[in-house]
Protein backbone atom coordinates (compact mmCIF):
# COMPACT_ATOMS: atom_id res chain seq x y z
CA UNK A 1 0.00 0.00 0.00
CA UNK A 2 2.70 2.66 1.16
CA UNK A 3 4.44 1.90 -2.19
CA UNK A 4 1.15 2.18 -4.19
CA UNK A 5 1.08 5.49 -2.44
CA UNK A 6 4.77 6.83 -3.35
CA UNK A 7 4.45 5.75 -7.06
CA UNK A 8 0.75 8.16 -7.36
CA UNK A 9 2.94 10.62 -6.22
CA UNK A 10 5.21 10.45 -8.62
CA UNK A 11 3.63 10.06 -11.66
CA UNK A 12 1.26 13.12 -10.62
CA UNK A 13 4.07 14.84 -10.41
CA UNK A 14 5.88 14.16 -13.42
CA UNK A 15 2.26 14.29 -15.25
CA UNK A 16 1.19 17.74 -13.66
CA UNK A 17 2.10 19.85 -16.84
CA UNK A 18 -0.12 18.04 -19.36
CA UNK A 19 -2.99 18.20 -16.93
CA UNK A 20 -3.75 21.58 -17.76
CA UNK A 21 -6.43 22.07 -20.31
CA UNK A 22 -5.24 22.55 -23.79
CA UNK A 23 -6.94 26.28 -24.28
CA UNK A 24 -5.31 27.17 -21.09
CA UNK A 25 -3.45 30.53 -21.77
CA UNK A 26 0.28 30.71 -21.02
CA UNK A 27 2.32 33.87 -20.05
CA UNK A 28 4.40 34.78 -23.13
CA UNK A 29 8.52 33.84 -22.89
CA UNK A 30 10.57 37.18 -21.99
CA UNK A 31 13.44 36.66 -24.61
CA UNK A 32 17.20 37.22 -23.57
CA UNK A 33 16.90 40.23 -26.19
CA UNK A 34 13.81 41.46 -24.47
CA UNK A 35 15.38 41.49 -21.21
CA UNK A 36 18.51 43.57 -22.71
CA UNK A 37 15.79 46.09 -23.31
CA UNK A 38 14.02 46.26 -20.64
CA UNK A 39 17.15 46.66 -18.01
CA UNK A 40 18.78 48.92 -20.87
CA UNK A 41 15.33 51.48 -19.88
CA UNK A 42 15.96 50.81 -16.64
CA UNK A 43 19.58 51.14 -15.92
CA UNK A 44 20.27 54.82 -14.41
CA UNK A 45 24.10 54.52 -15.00
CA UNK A 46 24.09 53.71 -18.41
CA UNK A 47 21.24 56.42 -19.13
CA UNK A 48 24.38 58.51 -17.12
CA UNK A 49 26.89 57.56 -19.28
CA UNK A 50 24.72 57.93 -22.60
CA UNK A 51 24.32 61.90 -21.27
CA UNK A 52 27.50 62.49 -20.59
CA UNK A 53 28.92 61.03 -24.25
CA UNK A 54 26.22 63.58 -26.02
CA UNK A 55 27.74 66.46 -23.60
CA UNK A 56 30.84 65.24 -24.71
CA UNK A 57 29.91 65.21 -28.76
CA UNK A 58 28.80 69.08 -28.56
CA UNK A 59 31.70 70.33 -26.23
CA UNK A 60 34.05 68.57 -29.37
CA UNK A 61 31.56 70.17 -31.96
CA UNK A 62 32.37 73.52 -30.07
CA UNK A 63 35.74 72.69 -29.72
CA UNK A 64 36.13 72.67 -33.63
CA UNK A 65 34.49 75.34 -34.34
CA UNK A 66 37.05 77.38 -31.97
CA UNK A 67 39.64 76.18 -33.70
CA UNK A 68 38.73 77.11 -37.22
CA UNK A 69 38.74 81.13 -35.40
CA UNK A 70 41.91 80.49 -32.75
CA UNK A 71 43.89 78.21 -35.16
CA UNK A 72 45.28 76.42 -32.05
CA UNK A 73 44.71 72.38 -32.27
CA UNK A 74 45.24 72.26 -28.08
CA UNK A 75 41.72 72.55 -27.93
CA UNK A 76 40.71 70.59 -30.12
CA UNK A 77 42.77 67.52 -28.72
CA UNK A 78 41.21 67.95 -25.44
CA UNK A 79 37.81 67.30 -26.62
CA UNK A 80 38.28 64.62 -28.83
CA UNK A 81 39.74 63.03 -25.93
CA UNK A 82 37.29 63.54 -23.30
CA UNK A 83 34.73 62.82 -26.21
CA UNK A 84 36.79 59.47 -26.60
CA UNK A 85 36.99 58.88 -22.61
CA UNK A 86 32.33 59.27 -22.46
CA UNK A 87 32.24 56.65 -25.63
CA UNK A 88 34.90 54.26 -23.48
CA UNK A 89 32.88 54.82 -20.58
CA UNK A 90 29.49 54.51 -22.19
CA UNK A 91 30.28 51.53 -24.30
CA UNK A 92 31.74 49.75 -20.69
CA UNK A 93 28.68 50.43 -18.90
CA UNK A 94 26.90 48.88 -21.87
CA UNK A 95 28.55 45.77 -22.09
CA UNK A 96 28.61 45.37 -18.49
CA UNK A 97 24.74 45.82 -18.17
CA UNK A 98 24.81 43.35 -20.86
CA UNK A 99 26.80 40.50 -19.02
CA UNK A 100 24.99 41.38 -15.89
CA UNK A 101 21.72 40.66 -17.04
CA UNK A 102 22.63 37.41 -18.80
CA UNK A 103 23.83 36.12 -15.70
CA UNK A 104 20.99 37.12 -14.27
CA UNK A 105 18.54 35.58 -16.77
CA UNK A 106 20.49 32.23 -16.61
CA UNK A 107 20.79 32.36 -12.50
CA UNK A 108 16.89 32.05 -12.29
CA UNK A 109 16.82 29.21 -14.97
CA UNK A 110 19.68 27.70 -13.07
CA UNK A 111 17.75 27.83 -9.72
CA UNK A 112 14.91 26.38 -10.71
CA UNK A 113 16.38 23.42 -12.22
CA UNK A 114 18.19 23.16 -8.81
CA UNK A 115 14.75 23.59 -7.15
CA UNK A 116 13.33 20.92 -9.34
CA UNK A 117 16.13 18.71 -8.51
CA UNK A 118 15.91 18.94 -4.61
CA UNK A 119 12.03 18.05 -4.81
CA UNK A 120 13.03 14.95 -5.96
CA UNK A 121 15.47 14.72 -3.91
CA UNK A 122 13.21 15.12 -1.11
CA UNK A 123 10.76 12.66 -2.21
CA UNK A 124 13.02 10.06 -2.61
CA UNK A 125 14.27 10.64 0.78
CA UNK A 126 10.53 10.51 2.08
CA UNK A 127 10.08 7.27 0.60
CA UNK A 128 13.23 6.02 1.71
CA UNK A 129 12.28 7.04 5.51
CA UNK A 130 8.88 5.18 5.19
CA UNK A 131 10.09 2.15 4.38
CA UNK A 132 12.76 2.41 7.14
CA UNK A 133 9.68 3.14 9.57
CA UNK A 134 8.05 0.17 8.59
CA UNK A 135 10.90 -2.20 8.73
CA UNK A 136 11.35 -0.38 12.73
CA UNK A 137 7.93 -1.60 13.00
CA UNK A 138 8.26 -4.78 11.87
CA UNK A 139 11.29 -5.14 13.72
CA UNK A 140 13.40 -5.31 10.90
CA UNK A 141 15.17 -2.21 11.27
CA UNK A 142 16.96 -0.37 14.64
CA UNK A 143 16.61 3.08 15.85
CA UNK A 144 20.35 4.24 14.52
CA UNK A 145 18.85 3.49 10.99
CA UNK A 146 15.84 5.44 11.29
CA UNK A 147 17.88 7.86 13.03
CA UNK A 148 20.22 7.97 9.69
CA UNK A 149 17.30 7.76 7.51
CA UNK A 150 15.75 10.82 9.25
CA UNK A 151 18.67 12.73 9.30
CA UNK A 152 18.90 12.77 5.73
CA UNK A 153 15.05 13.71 4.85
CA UNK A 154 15.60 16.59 6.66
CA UNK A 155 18.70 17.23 4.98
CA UNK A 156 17.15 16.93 1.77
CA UNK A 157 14.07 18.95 3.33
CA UNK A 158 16.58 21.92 4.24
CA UNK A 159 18.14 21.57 0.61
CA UNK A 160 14.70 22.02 -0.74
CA UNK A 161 13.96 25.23 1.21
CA UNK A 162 17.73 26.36 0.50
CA UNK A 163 16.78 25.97 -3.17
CA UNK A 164 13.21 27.88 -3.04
CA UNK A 165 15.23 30.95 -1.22
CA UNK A 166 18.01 30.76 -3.47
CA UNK A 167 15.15 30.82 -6.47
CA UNK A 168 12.99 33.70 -4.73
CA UNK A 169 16.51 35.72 -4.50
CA UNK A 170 17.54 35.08 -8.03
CA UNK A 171 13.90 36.25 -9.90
CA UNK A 172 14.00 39.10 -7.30
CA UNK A 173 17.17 40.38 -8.19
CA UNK A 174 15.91 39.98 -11.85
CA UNK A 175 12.93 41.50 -11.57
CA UNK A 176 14.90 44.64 -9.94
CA UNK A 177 17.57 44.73 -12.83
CA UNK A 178 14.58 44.56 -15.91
CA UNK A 179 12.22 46.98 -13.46
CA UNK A 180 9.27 43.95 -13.69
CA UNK A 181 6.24 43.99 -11.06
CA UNK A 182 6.21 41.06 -8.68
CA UNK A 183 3.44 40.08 -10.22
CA UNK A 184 4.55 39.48 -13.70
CA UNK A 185 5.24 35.86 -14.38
CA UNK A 186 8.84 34.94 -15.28
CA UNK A 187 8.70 32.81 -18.57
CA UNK A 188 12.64 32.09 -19.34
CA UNK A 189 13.57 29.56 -21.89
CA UNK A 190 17.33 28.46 -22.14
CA UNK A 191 17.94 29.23 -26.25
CA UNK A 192 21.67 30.54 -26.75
CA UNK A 193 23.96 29.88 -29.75
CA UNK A 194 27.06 28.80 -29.30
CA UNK A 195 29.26 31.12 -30.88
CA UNK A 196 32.80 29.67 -32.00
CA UNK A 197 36.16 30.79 -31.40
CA UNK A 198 37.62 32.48 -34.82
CA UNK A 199 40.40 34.48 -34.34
CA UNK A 200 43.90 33.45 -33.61
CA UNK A 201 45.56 34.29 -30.30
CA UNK A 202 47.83 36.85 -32.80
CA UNK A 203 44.58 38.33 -34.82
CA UNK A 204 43.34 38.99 -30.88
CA UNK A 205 46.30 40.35 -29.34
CA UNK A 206 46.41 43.00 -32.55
CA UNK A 207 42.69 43.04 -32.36
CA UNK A 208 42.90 44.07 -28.13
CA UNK A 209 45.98 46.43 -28.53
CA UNK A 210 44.29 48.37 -31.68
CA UNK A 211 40.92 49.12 -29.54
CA UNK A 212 42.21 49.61 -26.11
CA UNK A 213 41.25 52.81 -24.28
CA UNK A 214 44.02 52.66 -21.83
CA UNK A 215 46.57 52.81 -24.47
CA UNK A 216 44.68 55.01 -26.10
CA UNK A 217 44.67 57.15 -22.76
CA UNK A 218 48.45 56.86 -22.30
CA UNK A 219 49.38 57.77 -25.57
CA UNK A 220 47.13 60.53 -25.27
CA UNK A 221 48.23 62.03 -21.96
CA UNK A 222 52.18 61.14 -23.40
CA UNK A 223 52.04 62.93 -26.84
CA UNK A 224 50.06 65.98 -24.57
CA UNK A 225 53.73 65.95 -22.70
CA UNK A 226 55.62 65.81 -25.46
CA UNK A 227 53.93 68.69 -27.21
CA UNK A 228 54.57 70.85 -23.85
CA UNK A 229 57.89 69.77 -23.47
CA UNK A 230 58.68 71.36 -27.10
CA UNK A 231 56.72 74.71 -25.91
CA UNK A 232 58.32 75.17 -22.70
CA UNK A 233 61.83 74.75 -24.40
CA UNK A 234 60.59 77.50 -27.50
CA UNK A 235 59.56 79.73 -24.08
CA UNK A 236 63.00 79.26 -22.38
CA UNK A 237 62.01 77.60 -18.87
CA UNK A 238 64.88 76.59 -16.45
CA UNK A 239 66.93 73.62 -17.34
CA UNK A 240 65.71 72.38 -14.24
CA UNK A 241 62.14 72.26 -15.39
CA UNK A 242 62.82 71.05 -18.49
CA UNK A 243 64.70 68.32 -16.96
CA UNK A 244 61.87 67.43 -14.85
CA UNK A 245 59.34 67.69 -17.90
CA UNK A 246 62.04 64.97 -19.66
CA UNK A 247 61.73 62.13 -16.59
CA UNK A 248 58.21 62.66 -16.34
CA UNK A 249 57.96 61.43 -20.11
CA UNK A 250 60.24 58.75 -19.56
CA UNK A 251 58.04 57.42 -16.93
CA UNK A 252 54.97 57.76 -18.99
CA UNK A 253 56.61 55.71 -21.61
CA UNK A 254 57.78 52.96 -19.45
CA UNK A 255 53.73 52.96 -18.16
CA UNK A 256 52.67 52.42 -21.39
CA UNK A 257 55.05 49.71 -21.98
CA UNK A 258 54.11 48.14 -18.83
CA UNK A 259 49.91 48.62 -20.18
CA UNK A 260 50.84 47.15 -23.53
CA UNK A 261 52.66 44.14 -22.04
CA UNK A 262 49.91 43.26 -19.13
CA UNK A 263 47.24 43.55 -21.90
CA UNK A 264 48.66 41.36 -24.25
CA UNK A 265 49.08 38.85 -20.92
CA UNK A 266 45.29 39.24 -20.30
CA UNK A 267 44.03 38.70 -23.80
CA UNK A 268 46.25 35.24 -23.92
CA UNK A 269 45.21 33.85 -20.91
CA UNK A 270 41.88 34.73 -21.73
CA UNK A 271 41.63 33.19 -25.15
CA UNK A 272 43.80 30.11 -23.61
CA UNK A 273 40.45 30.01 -20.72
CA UNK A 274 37.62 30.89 -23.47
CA UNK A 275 39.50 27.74 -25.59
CA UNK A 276 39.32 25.69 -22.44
CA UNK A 277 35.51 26.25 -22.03
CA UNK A 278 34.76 25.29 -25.36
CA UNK A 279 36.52 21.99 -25.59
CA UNK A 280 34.88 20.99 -22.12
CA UNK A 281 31.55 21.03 -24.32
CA UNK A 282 31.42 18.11 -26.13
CA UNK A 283 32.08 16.05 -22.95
CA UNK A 284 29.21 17.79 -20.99
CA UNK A 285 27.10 16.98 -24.40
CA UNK A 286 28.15 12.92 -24.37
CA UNK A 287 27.27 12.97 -20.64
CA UNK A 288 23.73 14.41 -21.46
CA UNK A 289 23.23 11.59 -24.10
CA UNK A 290 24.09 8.92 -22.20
CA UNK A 291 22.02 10.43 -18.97
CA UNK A 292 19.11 10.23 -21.93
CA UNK A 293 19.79 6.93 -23.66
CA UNK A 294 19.89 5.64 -20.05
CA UNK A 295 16.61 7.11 -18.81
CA UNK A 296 14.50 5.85 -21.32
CA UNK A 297 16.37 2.14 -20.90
CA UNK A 298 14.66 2.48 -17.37
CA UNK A 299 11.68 4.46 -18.30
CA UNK A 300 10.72 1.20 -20.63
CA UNK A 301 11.91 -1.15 -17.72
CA UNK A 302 9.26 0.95 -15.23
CA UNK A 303 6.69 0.46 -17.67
CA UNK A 304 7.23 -3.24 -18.34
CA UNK A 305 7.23 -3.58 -14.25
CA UNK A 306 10.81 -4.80 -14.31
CA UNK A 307 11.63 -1.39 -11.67
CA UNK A 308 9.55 0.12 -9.01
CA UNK A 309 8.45 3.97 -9.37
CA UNK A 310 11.05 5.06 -7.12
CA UNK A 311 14.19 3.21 -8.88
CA UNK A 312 12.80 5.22 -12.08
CA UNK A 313 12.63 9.06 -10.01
CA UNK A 314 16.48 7.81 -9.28
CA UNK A 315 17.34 8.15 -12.58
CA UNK A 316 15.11 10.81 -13.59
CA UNK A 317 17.58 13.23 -10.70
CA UNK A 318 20.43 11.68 -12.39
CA UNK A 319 19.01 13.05 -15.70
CA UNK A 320 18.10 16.34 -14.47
CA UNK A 321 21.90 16.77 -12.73
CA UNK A 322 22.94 15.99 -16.19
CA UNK A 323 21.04 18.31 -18.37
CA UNK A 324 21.93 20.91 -15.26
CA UNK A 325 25.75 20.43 -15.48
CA UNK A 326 25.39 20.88 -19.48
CA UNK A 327 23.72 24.04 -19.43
CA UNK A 328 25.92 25.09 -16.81
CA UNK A 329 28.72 24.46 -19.11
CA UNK A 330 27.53 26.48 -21.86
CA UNK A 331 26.78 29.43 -19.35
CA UNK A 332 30.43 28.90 -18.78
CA UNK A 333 31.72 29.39 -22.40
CA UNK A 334 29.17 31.86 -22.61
CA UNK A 335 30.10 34.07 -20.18
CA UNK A 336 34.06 33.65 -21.04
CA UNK A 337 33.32 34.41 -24.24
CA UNK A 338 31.35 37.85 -23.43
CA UNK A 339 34.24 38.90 -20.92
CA UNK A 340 37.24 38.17 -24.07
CA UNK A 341 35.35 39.83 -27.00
CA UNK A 342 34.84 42.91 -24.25
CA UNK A 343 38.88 42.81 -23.48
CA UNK A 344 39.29 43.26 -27.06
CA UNK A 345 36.72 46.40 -27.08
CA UNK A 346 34.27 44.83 -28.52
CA UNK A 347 30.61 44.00 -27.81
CA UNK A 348 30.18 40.45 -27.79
CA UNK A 349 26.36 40.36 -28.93
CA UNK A 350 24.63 36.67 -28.59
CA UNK A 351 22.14 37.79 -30.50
């Protein structure tokens, strides 16, 4: 009877979604892209940042035309560099709202398989603490084993709240980034492609040194001490000025050494980690197979009445742990991939 019981369980639980009545209405999915959007609206630094890069496009525009009147380029310089510093700064806040809300999107997904997961987990554990009950009972079974037994229903118990919290946290903290009610129902659907790794480590290197602001920003502030070192020796300053102005430079140039060399050492041993990622794929992808070759083996062995119910939810958690570690893998590449094309200033759109 008690196992008669356990096994109604399960199958209404793995049958609950096609009860539902076929006109039933379902909440549309909130795409990935949609999500962009919507924290995109919502975001008050990058709305900053988009201000401040069209304050910096008119002071350059003024800029300009003062130098078409003063004939002096000084001017000029400045604002195309502080025009140059908003884009950096706008463009980084933009790919960083970007990464942030695909992490987001795929924490929630990644707590509720987790939360799926632990139910199981605790009915299996429920089961297993029945039948160690009734053995007690019988007389079959001492009180250390349905002391162990209960110990770990209530372990699985506390994993299943731990995984509900974890869930609430994760759809809260989304709901705050895309500026949803609380009462809008998240509809998330796992869809990503998997883009491929194309460039050599050289192409990126050249690739990460040609869009870099910080070398950009060195050379900048270098040239700018170059060209006063020049005026202050047409003006005549002291020798010991001028011999200051000359140290200073050679500093600067040794700092942008130093910036060239530590990029080039972050853009290889982030290609070498992004090219790690990806070849851990197609072994996450074999496990997944054989997790679903092996499920239906026992889902035709359940049906024939060679298993019980409970031997099949077994393997339907080992199933679910496998389709969890594989998506966690791709969030993995996914999110390497996103952080390298943004070290080599670009903007790494999945879309």
């Amino acid at each position: 009877m008690e196992q008669q019981t356990w096994g109604l369980v399960l199958c209404l639980l793995l049958l609950v979604a096609s009860s539902f009545p076929a006109w039933a209405q379902s909440p549309p999915v909130l795409t990935f892209a949609q999500a962009v959007e919507l924290m995109n609206e919502h975001n008050i630094a990058l709305q900053i940042a988009q201000l401040n890069l069209e304050l910096a496009e008119l002071d350059y525009q003024k800029a300009v035309a003062a130098n078409l009147l003063s004939g002096s380029q000084q001017g000029e310089l400045q604002a195309e560099h502080s025009l140059a510093r908003a884009r950096n700064t706008y463009l980084t806040a933009k790919r960083n709202n970007y990464l942030e809300v695909f992490r987001a999107y795929n924490d929630v997904l990644a707590a509720r398989r987790t939360l799926e997961i632990r139910e199981l987990e605790r009915i299996l554990a429920e089961h297993n603490y029945s039948i160690v009950q009734e053995k007690v009972r019988l007389g079959d079974a001492g009180r250390l084993e349905d002391l162990q037994e209960l110990n770990r229903v209530e372990a699985a118990r506390r994993n299943e709240l731990t995984a509900q919290q974890n869930l609430a946290e994760r759809e809260r903290h989304f709901r705050r980034l895309t500026g949803l009610d609380e009462d809008e129902e998240l509809v998330l659907e796992a869809d990503f492609p998997l883009p491929s790794l194309e460039l050599t480590l050289g192409e990126s290197i050249e690739l990460g040194l040609e869009n870099s602001f910080a070398l950009y920003d060195q050379q900048f502030n270098l040239q700018l001490q170059e060209r006063q070192l020049e005026a202050a020796r047409l003006e005549g300053s002291a020798p010991i000025d001028l011999q200051r102005a000359e140290l200073s430079i050679k500093v600067s140039r040794l700092n942008l050494e130093q910036e060239r060399a530590s990029l080039v050492e972050n853009i290889t041993s982030a290609y070498h980690s992004l090219a790690d990622n990806l070849a851990r794929l197609p072994s996450s992808q074999r496990d997944w197979e054989i997790a679903q070759e092996t499920f239906e083996i026992y889902r035709q062995q359940a049906e024939a009445g060679l298993i019980t119910d409970m031997q099949l939810l077994q393997q339907r958690i080992a199933l679910l742990n496998s389709q969890h570690s594989l998506e966690e893998a791709k969030v993995a590449y996914l999110v390497s991939f996103l952080q390298f094309q943004h070290l080599l200033g670009l903007d790494g759109d999945l879309q």
